[in-house]
C-alpha atoms as a PDB file:
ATOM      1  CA  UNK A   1     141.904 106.934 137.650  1.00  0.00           C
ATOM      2  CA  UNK A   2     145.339 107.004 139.583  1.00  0.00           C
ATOM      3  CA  UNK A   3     145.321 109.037 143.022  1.00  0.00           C
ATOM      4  CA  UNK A   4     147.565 112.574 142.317  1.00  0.00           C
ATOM      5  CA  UNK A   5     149.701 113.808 145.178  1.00  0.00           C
ATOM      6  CA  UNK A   6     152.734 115.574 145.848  1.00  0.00           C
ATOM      7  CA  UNK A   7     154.213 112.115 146.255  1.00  0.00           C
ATOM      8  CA  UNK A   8     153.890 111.379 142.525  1.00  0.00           C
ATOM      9  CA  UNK A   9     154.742 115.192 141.086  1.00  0.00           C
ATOM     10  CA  UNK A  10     157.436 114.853 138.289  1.00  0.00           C
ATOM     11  CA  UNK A  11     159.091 117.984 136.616  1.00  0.00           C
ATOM     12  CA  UNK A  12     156.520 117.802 133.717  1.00  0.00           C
ATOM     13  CA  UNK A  13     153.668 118.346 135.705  1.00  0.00           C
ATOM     14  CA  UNK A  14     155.274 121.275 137.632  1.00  0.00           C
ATOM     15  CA  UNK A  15     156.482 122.786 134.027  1.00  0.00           C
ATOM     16  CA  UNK A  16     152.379 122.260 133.053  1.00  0.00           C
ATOM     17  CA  UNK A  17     151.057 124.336 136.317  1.00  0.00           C
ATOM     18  CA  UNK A  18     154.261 126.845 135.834  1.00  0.00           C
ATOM     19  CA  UNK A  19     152.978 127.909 132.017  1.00  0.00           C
ATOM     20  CA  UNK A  20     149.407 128.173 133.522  1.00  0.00           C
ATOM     21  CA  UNK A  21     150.824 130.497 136.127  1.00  0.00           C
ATOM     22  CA  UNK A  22     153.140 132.203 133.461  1.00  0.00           C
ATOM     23  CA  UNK A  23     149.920 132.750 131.329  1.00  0.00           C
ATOM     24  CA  UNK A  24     147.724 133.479 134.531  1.00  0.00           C
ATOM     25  CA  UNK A  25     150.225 136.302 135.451  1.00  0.00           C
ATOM     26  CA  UNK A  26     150.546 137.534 131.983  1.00  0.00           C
ATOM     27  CA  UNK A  27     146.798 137.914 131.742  1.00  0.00           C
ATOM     28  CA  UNK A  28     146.026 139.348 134.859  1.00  0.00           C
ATOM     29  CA  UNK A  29     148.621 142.171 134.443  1.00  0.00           C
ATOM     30  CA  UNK A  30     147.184 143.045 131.061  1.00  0.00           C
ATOM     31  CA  UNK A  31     144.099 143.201 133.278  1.00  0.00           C
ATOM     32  CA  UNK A  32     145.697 145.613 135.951  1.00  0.00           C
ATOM     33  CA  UNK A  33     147.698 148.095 133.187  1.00  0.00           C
ATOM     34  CA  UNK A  34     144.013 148.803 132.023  1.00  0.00           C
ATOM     35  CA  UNK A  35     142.176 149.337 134.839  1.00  0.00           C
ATOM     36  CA  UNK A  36     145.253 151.663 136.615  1.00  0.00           C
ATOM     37  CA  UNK A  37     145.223 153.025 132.468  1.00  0.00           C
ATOM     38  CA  UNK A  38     150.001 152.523 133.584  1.00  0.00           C
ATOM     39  CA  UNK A  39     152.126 150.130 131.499  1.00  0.00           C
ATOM     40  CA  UNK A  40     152.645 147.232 134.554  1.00  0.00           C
ATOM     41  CA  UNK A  41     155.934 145.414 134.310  1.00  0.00           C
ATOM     42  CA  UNK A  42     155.689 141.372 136.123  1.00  0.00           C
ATOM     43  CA  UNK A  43     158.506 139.553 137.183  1.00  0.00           C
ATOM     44  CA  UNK A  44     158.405 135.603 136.465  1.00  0.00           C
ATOM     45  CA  UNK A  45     156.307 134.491 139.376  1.00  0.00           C
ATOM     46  CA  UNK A  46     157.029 131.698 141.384  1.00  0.00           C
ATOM     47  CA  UNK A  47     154.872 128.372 141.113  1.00  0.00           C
ATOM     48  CA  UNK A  48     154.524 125.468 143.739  1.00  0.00           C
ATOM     49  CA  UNK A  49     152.589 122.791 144.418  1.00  0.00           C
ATOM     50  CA  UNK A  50     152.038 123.055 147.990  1.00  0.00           C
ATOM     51  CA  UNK A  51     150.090 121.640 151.265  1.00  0.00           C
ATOM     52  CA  UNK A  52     148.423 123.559 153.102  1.00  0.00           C
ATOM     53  CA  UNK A  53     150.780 122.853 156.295  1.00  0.00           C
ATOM     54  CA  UNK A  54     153.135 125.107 154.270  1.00  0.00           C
ATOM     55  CA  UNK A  55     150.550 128.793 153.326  1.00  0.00           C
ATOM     56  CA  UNK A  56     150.769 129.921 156.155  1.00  0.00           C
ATOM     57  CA  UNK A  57     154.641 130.784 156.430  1.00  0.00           C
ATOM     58  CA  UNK A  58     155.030 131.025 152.584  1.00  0.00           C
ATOM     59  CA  UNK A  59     153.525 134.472 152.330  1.00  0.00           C
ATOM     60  CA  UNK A  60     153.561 136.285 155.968  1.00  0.00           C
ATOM     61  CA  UNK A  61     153.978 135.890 159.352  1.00  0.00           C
ATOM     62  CA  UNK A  62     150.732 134.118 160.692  1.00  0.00           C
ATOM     63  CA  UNK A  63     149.781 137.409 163.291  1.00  0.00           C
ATOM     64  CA  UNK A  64     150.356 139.948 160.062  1.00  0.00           C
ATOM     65  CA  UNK A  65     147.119 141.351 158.315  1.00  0.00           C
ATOM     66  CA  UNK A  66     146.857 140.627 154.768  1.00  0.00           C
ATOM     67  CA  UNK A  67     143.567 140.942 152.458  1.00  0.00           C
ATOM     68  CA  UNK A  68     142.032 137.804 151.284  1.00  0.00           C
ATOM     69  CA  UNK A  69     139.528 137.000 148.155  1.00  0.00           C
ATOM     70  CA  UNK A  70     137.868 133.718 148.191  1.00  0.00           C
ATOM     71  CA  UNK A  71     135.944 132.358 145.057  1.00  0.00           C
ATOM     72  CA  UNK A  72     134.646 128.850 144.541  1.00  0.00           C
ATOM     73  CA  UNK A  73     135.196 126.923 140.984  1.00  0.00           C
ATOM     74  CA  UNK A  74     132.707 125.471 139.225  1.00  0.00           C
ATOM     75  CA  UNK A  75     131.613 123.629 135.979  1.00  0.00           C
ATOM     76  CA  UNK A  76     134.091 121.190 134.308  1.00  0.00           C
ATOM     77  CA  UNK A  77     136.867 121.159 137.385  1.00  0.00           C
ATOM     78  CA  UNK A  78     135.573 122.326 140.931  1.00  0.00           C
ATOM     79  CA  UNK A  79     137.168 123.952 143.850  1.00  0.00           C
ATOM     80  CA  UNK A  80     138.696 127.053 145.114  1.00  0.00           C
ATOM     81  CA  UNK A  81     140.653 130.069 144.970  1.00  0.00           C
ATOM     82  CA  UNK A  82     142.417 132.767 146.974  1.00  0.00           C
ATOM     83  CA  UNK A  83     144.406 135.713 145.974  1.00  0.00           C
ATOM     84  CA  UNK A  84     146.069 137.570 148.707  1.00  0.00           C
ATOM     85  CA  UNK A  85     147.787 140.494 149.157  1.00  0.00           C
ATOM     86  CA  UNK A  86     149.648 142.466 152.123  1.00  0.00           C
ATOM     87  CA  UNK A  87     148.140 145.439 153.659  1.00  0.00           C
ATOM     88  CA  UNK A  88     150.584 147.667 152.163  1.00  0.00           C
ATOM     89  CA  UNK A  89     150.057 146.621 148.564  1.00  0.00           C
ATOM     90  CA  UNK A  90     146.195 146.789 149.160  1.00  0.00           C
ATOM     91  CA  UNK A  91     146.361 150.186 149.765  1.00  0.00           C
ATOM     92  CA  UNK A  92     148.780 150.961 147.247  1.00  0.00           C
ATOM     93  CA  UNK A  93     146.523 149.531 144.114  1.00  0.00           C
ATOM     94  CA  UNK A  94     143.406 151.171 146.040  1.00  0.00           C
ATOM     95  CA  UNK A  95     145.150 153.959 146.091  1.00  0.00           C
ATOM     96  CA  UNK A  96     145.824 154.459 142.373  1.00  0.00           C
ATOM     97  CA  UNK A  97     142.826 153.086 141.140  1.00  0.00           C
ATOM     98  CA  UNK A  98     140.681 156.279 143.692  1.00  0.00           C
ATOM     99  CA  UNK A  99     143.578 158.745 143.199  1.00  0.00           C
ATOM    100  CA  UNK A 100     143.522 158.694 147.109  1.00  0.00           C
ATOM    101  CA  UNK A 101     147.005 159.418 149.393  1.00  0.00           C
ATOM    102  CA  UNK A 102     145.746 157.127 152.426  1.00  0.00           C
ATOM    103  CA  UNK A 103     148.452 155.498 154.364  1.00  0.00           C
ATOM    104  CA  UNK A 104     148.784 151.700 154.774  1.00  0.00           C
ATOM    105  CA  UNK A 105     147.799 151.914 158.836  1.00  0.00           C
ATOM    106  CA  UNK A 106     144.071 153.737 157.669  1.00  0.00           C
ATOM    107  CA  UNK A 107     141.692 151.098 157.479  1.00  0.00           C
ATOM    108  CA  UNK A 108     139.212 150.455 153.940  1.00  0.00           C
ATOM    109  CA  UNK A 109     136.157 151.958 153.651  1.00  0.00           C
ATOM    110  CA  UNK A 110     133.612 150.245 151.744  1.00  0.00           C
ATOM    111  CA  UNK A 111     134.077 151.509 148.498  1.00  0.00           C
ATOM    112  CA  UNK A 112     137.765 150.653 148.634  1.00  0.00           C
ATOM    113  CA  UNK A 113     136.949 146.723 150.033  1.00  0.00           C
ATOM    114  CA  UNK A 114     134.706 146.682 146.693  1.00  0.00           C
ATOM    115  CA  UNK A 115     137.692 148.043 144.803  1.00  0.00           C
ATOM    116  CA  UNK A 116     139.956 145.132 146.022  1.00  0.00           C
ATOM    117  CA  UNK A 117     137.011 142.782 145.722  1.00  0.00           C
ATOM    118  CA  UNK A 118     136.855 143.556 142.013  1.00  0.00           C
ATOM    119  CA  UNK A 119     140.746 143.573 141.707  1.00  0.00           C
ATOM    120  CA  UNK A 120     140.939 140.110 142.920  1.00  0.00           C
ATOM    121  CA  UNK A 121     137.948 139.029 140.884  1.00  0.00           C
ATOM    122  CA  UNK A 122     139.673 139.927 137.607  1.00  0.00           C
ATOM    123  CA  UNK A 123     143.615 138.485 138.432  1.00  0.00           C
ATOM    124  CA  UNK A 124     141.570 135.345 139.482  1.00  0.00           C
ATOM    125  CA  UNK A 125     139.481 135.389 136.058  1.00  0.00           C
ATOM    126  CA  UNK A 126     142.705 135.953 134.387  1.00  0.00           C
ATOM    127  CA  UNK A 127     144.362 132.623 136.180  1.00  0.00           C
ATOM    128  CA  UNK A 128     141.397 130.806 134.942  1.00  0.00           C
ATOM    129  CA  UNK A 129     141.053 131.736 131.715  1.00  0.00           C
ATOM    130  CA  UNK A 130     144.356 130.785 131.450  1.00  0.00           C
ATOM    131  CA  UNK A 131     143.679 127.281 132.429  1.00  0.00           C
ATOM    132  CA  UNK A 132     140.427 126.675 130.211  1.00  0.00           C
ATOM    133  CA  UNK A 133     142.265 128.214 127.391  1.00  0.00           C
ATOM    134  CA  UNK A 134     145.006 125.554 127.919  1.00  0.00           C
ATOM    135  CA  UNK A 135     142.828 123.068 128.596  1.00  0.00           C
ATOM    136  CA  UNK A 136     139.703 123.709 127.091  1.00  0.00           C
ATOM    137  CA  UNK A 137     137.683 122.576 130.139  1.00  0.00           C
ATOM    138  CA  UNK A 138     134.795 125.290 130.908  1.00  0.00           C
ATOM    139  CA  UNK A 139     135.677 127.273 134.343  1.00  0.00           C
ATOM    140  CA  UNK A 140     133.598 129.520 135.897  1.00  0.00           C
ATOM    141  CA  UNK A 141     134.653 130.951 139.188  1.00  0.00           C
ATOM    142  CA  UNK A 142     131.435 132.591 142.351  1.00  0.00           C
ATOM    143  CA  UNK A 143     130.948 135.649 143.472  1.00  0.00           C
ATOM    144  CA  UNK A 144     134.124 136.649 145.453  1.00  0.00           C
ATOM    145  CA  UNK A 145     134.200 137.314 149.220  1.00  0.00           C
ATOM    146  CA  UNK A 146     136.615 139.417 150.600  1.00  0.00           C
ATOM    147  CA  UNK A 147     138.104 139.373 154.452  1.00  0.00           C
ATOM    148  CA  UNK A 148     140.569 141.547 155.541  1.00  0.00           C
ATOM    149  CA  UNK A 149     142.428 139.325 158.847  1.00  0.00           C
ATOM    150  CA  UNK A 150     145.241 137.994 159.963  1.00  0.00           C
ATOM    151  CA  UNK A 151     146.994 135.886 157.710  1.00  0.00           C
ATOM    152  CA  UNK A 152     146.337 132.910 160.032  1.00  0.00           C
ATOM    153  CA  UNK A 153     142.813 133.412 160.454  1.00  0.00           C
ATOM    154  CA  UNK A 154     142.328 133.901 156.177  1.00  0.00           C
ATOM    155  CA  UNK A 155     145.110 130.767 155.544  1.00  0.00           C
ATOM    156  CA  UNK A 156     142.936 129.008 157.809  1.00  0.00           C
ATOM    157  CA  UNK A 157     139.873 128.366 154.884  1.00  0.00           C
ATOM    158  CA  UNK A 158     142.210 126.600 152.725  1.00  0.00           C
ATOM    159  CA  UNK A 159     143.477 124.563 155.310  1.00  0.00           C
ATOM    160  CA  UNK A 160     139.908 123.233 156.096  1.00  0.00           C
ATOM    161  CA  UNK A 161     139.111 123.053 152.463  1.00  0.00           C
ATOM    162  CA  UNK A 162     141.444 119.972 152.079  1.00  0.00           C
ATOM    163  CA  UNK A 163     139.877 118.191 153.890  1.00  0.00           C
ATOM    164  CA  UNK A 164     137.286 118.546 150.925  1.00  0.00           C
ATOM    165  CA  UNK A 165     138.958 119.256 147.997  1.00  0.00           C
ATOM    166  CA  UNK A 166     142.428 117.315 148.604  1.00  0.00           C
ATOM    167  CA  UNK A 167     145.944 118.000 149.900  1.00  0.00           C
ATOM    168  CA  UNK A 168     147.713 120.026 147.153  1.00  0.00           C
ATOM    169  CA  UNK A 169     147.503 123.565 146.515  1.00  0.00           C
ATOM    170  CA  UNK A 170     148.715 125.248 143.224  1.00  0.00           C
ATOM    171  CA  UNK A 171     150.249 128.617 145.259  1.00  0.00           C
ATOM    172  CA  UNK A 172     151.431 131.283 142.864  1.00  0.00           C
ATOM    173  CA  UNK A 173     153.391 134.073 143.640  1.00  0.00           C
ATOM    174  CA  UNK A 174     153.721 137.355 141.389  1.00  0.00           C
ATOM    175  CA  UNK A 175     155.465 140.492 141.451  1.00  0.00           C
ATOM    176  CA  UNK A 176     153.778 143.544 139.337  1.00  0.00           C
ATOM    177  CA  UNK A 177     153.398 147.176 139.335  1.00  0.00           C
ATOM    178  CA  UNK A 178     154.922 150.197 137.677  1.00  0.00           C
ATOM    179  CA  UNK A 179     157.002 152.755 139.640  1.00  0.00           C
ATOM    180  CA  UNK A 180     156.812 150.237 142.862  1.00  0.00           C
ATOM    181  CA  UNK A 181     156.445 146.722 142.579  1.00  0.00           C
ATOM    182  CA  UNK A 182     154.334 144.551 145.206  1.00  0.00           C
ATOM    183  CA  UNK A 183     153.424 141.235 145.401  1.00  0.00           C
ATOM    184  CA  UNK A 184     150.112 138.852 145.033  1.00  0.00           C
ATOM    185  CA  UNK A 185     149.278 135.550 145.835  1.00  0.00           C
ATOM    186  CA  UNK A 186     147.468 133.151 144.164  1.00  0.00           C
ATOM    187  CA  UNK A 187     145.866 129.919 145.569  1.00  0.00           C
ATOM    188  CA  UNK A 188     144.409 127.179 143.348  1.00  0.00           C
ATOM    189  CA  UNK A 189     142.664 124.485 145.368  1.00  0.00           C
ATOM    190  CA  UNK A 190     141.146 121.888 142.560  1.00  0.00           C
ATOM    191  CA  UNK A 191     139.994 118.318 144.095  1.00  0.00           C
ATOM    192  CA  UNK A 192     141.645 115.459 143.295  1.00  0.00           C
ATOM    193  CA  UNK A 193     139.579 114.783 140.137  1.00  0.00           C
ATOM    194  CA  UNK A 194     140.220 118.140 138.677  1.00  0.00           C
ATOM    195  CA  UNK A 195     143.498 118.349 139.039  1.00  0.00           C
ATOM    196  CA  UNK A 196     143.870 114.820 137.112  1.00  0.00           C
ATOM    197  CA  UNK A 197     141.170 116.576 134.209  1.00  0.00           C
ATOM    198  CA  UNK A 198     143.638 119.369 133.880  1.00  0.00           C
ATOM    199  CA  UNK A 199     146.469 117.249 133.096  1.00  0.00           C
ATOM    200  CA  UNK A 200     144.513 114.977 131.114  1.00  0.00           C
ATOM    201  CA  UNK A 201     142.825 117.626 128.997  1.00  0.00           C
ATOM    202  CA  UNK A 202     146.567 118.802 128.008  1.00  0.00           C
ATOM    203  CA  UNK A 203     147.846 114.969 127.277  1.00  0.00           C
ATOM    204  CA  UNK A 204     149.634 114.014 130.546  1.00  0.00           C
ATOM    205  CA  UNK A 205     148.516 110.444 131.622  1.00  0.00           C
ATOM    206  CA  UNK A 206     148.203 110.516 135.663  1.00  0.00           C
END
């Protein structure tokens, strides 16, 4: 089995992990529309393979407050996963799915951190059924945590991950909503192995 890094990343593999994120995005507005009961419209996102030297600036300055969910992957590929959002679209979904008014500077209440939790539990369900639909590998993703900290302080987890699961990051960014638009971030951290299953599952040799 060949070692896969960003060193050996043709166009073809990027076009691969683009569909997944195409279908990914597709999915997990579907997901939104229903639960906010709105038609959502999604602008093409914007898939990279990145290192984790690079999350930090690619969504935020590092001292700004964003909300984080973390899940781990498991069965056929393993790893992890983080979709992030800024404050101010964190309170804006919250705020349609309660039919609440708060302002982006109030901070969440408990029922509104399980709101998010569940929000990022489905967009990341959507990502992966994406993937094992592509692939047919079997994906199931943990219970997700949720952290609401400074974007250097959350970007920090998959930066220590690496050292576990590898050095690339499949970092997905998507723009969705209905009368105002915001933007989420998605984080795919698959070790080395899975990332070389994924490919080979759809017929790319590694």
């Amino acid at each position: 089995m060949g070692t896969f890094s960003l060193d050996n990343v043709n166009e073809m593999y990027l076009d691969v992990f683009k569909e997944i994120g195409n279908i990914g995005s597709g999915n997990a507005t579907t997901a939104i529309a229903n639960m906010l009961n709105a038609t959502i419209d999604m602008k093409v996102p914007k898939v990279e393979l990145m290192e984790a030297s690079r999350l930090g600036g690619a969504i935020c300055p590092e001292e700004e407050t964003i909300v984080g969910i973390f899940l781990e992957v498991t069965m056929d590929i393993s790893g992890s996963m983080m979709f992030l959002l800024k404050m101010d679209a964190a309170r804006h979904l919250v705020n349609k799915l309660l039919g609440a008014t708060k302002t982006g500077e109030e901070p969440f209440d408990e029922m509104e951190l399980s709101v998010l939790k569940e929000i990022g539990n489905i967009i990341a369900g959507s990502y992966l059924s994406a993937i094992s639909n592509m692939t047919n590998l079997t994906i199931a993703p943990s219970v997700p945590y949720i952290s609401v900290d400074m974007a250097a302080a959350i970007l920090s987890v998959p930066a220590i991950l690496f050292g576990q699961y590898g050095e690339n990051a499949l970092f997905i960014e998507t723009e969705f909503g209905d009368d105002v638009m915001i933007n989420g971030y998605f984080i795919l951290m698959p070790d080395e192995d899975s990332y070389v299953k994924i490919l080979s599952s759809l017929g790319i040799t590694v």
